[in-house]
C-alpha atoms as a PDB file:
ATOM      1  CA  UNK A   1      -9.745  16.740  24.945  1.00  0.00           C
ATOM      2  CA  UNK A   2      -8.182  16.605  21.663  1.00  0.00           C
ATOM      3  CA  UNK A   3     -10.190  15.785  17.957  1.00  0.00           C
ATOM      4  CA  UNK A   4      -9.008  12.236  18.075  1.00  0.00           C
ATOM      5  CA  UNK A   5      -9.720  11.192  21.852  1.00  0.00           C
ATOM      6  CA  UNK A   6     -12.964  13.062  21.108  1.00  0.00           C
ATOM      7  CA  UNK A   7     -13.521  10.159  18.382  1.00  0.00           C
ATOM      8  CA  UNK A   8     -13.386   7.605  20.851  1.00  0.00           C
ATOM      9  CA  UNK A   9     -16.013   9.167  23.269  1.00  0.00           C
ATOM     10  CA  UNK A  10     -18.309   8.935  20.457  1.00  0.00           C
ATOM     11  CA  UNK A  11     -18.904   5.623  21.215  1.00  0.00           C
ATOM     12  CA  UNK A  12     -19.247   2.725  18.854  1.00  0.00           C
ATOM     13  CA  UNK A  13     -23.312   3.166  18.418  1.00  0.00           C
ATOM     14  CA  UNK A  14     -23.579   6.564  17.697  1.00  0.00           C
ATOM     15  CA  UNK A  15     -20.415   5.692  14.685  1.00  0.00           C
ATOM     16  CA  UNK A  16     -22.453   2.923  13.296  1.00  0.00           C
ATOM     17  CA  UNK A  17     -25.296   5.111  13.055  1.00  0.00           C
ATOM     18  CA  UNK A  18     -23.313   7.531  11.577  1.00  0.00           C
ATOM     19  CA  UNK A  19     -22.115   4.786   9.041  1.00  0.00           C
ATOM     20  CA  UNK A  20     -25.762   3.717   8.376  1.00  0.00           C
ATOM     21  CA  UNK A  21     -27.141   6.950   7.377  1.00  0.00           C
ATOM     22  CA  UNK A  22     -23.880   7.395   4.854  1.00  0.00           C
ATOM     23  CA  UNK A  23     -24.334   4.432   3.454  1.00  0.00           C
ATOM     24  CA  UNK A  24     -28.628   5.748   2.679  1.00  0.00           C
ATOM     25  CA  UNK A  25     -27.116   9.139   1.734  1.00  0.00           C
ATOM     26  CA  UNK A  26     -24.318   7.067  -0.606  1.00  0.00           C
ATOM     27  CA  UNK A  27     -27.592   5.178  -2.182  1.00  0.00           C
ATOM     28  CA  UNK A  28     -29.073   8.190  -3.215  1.00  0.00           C
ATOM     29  CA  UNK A  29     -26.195   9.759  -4.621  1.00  0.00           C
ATOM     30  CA  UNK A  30     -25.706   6.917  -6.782  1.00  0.00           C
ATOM     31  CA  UNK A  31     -22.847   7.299  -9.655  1.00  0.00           C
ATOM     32  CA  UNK A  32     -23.435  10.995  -9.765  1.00  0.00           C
ATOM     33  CA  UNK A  33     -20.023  13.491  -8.506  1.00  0.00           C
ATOM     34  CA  UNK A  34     -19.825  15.284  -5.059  1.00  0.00           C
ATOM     35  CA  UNK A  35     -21.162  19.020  -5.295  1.00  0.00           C
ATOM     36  CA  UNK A  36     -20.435  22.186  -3.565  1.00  0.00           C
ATOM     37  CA  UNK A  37     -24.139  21.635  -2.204  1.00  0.00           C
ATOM     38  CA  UNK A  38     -22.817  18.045  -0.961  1.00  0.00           C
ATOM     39  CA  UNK A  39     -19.950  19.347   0.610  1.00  0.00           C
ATOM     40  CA  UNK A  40     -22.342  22.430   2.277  1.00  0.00           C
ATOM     41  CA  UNK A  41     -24.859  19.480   3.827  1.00  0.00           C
ATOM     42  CA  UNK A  42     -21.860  17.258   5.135  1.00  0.00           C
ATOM     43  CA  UNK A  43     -20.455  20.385   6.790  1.00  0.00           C
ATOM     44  CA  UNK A  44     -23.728  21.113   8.116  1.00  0.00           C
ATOM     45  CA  UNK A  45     -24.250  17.355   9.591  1.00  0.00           C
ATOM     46  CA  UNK A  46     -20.769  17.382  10.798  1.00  0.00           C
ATOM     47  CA  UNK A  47     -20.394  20.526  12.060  1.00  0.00           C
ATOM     48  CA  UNK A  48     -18.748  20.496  16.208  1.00  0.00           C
ATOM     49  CA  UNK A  49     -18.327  16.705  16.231  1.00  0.00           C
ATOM     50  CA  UNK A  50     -15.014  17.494  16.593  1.00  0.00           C
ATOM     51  CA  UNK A  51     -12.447  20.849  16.634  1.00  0.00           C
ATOM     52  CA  UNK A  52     -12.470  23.409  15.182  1.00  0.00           C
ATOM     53  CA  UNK A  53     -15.616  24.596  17.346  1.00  0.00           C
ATOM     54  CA  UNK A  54     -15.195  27.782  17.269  1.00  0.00           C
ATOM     55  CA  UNK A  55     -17.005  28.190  13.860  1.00  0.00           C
ATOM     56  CA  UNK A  56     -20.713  27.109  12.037  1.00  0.00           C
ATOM     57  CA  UNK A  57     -20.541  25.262   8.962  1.00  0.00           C
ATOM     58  CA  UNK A  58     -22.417  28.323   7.303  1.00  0.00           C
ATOM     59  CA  UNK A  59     -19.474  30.415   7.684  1.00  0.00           C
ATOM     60  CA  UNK A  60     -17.052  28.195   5.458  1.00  0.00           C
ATOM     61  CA  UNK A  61     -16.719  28.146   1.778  1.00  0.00           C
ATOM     62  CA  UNK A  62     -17.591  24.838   0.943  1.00  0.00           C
ATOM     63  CA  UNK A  63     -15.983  22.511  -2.101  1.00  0.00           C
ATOM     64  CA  UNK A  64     -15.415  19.195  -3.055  1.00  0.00           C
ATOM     65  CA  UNK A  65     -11.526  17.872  -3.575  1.00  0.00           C
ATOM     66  CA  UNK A  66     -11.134  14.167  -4.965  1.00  0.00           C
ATOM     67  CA  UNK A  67      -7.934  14.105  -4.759  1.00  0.00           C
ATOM     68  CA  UNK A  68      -6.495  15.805  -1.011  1.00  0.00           C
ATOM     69  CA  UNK A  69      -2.850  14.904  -0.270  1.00  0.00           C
ATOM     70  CA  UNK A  70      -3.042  13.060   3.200  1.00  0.00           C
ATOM     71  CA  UNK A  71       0.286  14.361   3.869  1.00  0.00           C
ATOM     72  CA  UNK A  72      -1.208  17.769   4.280  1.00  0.00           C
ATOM     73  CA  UNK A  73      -3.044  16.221   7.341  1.00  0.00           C
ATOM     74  CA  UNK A  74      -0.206  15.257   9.008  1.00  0.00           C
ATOM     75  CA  UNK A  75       0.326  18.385  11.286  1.00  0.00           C
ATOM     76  CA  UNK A  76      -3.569  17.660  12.608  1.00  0.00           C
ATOM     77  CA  UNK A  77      -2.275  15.250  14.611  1.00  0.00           C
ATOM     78  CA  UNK A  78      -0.003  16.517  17.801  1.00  0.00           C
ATOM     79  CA  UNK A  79       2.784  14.847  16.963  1.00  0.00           C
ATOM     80  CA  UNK A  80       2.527  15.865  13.148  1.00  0.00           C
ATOM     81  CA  UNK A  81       4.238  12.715  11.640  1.00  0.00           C
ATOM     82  CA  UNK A  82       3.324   9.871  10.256  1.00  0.00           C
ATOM     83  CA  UNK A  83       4.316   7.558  13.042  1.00  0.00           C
ATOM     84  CA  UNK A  84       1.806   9.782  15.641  1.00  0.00           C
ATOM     85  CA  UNK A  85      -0.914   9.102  13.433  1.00  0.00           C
ATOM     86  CA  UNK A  86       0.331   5.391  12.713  1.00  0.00           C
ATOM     87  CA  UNK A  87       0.344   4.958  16.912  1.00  0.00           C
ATOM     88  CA  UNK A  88      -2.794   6.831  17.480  1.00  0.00           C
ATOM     89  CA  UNK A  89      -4.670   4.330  14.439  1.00  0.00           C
ATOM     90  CA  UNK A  90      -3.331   0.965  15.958  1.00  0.00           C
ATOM     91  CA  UNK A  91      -4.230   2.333  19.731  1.00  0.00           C
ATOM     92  CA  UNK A  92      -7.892   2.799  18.023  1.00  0.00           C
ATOM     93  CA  UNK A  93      -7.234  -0.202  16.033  1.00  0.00           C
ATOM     94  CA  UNK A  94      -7.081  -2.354  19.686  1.00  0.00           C
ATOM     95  CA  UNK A  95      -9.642  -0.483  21.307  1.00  0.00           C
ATOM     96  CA  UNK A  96     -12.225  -1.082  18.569  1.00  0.00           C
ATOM     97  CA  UNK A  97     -11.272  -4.539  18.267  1.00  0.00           C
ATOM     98  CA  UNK A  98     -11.307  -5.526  21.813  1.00  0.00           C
ATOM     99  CA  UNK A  99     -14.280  -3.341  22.896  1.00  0.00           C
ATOM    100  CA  UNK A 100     -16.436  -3.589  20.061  1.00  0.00           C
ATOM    101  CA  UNK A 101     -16.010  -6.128  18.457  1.00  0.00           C
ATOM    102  CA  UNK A 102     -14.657  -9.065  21.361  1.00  0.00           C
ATOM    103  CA  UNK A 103     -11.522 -10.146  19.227  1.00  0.00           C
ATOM    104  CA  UNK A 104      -7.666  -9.724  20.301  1.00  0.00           C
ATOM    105  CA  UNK A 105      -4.996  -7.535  18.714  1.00  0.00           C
ATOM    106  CA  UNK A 106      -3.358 -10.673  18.308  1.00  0.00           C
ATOM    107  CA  UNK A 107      -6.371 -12.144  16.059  1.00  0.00           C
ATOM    108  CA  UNK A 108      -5.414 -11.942  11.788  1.00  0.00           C
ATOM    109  CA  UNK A 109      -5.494  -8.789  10.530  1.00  0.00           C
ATOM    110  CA  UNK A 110      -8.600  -9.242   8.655  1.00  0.00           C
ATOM    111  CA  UNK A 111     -10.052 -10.355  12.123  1.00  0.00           C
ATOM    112  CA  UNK A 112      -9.478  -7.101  13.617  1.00  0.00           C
ATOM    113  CA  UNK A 113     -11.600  -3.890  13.200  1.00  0.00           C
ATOM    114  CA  UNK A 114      -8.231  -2.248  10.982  1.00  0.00           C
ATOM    115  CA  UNK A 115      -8.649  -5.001   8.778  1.00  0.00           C
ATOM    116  CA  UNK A 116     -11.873  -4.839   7.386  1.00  0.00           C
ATOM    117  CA  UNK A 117     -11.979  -0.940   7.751  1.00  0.00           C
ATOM    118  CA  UNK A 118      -8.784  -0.398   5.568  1.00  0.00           C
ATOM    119  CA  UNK A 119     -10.145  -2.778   2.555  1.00  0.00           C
ATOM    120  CA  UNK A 120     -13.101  -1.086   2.400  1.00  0.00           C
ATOM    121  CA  UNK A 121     -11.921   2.675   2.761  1.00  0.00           C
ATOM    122  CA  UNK A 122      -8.457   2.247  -0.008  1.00  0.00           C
ATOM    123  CA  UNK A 123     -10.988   0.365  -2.283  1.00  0.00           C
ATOM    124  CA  UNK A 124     -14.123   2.953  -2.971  1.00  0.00           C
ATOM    125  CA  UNK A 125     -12.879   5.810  -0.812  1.00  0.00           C
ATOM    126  CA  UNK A 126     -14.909   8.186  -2.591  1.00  0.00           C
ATOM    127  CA  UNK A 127     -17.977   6.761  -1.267  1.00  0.00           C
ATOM    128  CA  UNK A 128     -17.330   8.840   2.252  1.00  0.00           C
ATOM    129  CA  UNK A 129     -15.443  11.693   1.716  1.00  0.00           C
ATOM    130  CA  UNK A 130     -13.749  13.255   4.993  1.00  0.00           C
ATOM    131  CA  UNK A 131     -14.787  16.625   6.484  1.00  0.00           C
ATOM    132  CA  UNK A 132     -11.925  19.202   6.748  1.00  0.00           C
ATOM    133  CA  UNK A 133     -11.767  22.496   8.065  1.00  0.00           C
ATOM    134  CA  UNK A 134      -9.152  24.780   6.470  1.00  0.00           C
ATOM    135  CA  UNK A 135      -7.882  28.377   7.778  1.00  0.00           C
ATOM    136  CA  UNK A 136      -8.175  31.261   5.770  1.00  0.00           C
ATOM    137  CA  UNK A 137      -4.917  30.553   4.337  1.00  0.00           C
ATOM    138  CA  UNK A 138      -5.901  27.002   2.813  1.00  0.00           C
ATOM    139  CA  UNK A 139      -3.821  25.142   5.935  1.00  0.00           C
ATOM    140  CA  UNK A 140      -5.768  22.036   7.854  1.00  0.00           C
ATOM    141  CA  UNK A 141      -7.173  22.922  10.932  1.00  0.00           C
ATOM    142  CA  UNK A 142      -9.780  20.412  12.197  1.00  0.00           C
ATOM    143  CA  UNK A 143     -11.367  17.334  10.591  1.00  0.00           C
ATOM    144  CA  UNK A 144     -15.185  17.134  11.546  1.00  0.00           C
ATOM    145  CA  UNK A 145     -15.550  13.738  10.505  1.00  0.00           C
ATOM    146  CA  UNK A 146     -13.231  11.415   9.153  1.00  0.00           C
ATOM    147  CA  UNK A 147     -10.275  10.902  11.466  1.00  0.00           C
ATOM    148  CA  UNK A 148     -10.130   6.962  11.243  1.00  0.00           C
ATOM    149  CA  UNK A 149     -10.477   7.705   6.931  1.00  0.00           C
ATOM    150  CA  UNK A 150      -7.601  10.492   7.068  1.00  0.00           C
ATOM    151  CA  UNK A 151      -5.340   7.946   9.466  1.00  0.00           C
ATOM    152  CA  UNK A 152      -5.803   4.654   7.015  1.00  0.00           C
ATOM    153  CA  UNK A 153      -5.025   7.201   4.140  1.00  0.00           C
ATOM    154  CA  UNK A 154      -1.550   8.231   5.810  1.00  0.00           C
ATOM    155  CA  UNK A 155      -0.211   5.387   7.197  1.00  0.00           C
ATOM    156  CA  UNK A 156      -1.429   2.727   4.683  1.00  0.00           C
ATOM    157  CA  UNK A 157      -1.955   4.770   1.793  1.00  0.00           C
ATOM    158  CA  UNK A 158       1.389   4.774   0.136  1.00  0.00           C
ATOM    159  CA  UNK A 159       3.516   7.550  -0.771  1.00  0.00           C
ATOM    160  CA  UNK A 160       1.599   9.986  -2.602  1.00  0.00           C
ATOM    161  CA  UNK A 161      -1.904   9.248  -1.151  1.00  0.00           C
ATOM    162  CA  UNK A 162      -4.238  11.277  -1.780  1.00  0.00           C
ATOM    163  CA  UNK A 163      -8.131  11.269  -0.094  1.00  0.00           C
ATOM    164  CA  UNK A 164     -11.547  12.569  -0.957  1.00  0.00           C
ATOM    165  CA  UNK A 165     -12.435  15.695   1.164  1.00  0.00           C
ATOM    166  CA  UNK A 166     -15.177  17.863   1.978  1.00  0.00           C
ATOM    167  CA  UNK A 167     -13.017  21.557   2.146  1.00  0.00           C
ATOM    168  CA  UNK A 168     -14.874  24.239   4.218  1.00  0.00           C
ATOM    169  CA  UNK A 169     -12.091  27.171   4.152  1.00  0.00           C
ATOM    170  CA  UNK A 170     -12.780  29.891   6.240  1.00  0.00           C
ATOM    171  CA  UNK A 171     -13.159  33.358   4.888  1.00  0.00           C
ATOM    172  CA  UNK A 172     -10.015  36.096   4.792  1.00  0.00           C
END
């Protein structure tokens, strides 16, 4: 199964959770800056939610980047372009909307999962950083969490984008 259809088998309860216990770890951080030791315990949480599995958090050099360029995600997704992670986002885009949330694909933007989701993540991004495993050579290999984040990033992000990240690199 590949990271992003391994995002939908997740299952909209165990996300939410997910969501709630960022937003109580986002209220104690308060205005204070992402650490190495932040970026270490996100690893930790996140760690074979999705590929790459075939390493533990501990292993990875952990740092905080504030300003990632989402284009350097794009080979993550299989069909590395824009337009594969553009088709994968509105296929989740329907699927949350229908299934989660009883609306239509049809509905307003704002009435659809996208809409909400996309305000809120280009607005205070920094608030959820993604989770990114790199190779030893600094290239993207796997996000552990963040896929939805990475995808409103590239496709709605504007030329340039750039997204908080989480970096664990492995070793040479």
């Amino acid at each position: 199964m590949s990271a992003p259809l391994a995002i939908g088998a997740i299952g909209a309860v165990a996300a939410l959770a997910a969501l709630a216990a960022l937003g109580a770890a986002r209220g104690r951080r308060g205005s204070r800056s992402w650490t190495q030791r932040d970026a270490e315990k996100a690893g930790a949480d996140w760690q074979g939610v999705n590929s790459p599995d075939d390493v533990s958090a501990a292993a990875l050099v952990w740092r905080y980047d504030s300003a990632y360029p989402a284009d350097r995600l794009l080979g993550l997704m299989p069909s590395t372009s824009r337009r594969g992670w553009s088709e994968w986002l509105w296929q989740e885009n329907a699927m949350r909307t229908e299934d989660v949330m009883g609306g239509s694909v049809e509905d307003d933007l704002e009435d659809q999962w996208i809409g909400p989701f996309k305000d809120w993540w280009l607005s205070t991004p920094e608030e959820e950083p993604i989770v990114l495993v790199e190779d030893a050579a600094g290239r993207p290999e796997g996000i552990w969490d963040g896929w939805h984040r990475a995808a409103v990033s590239i496709v709605m992000g504007g030329p340039g984008a750039t997204l908080p990240v989480f970096v664990g690199r492995r070793r040479g």
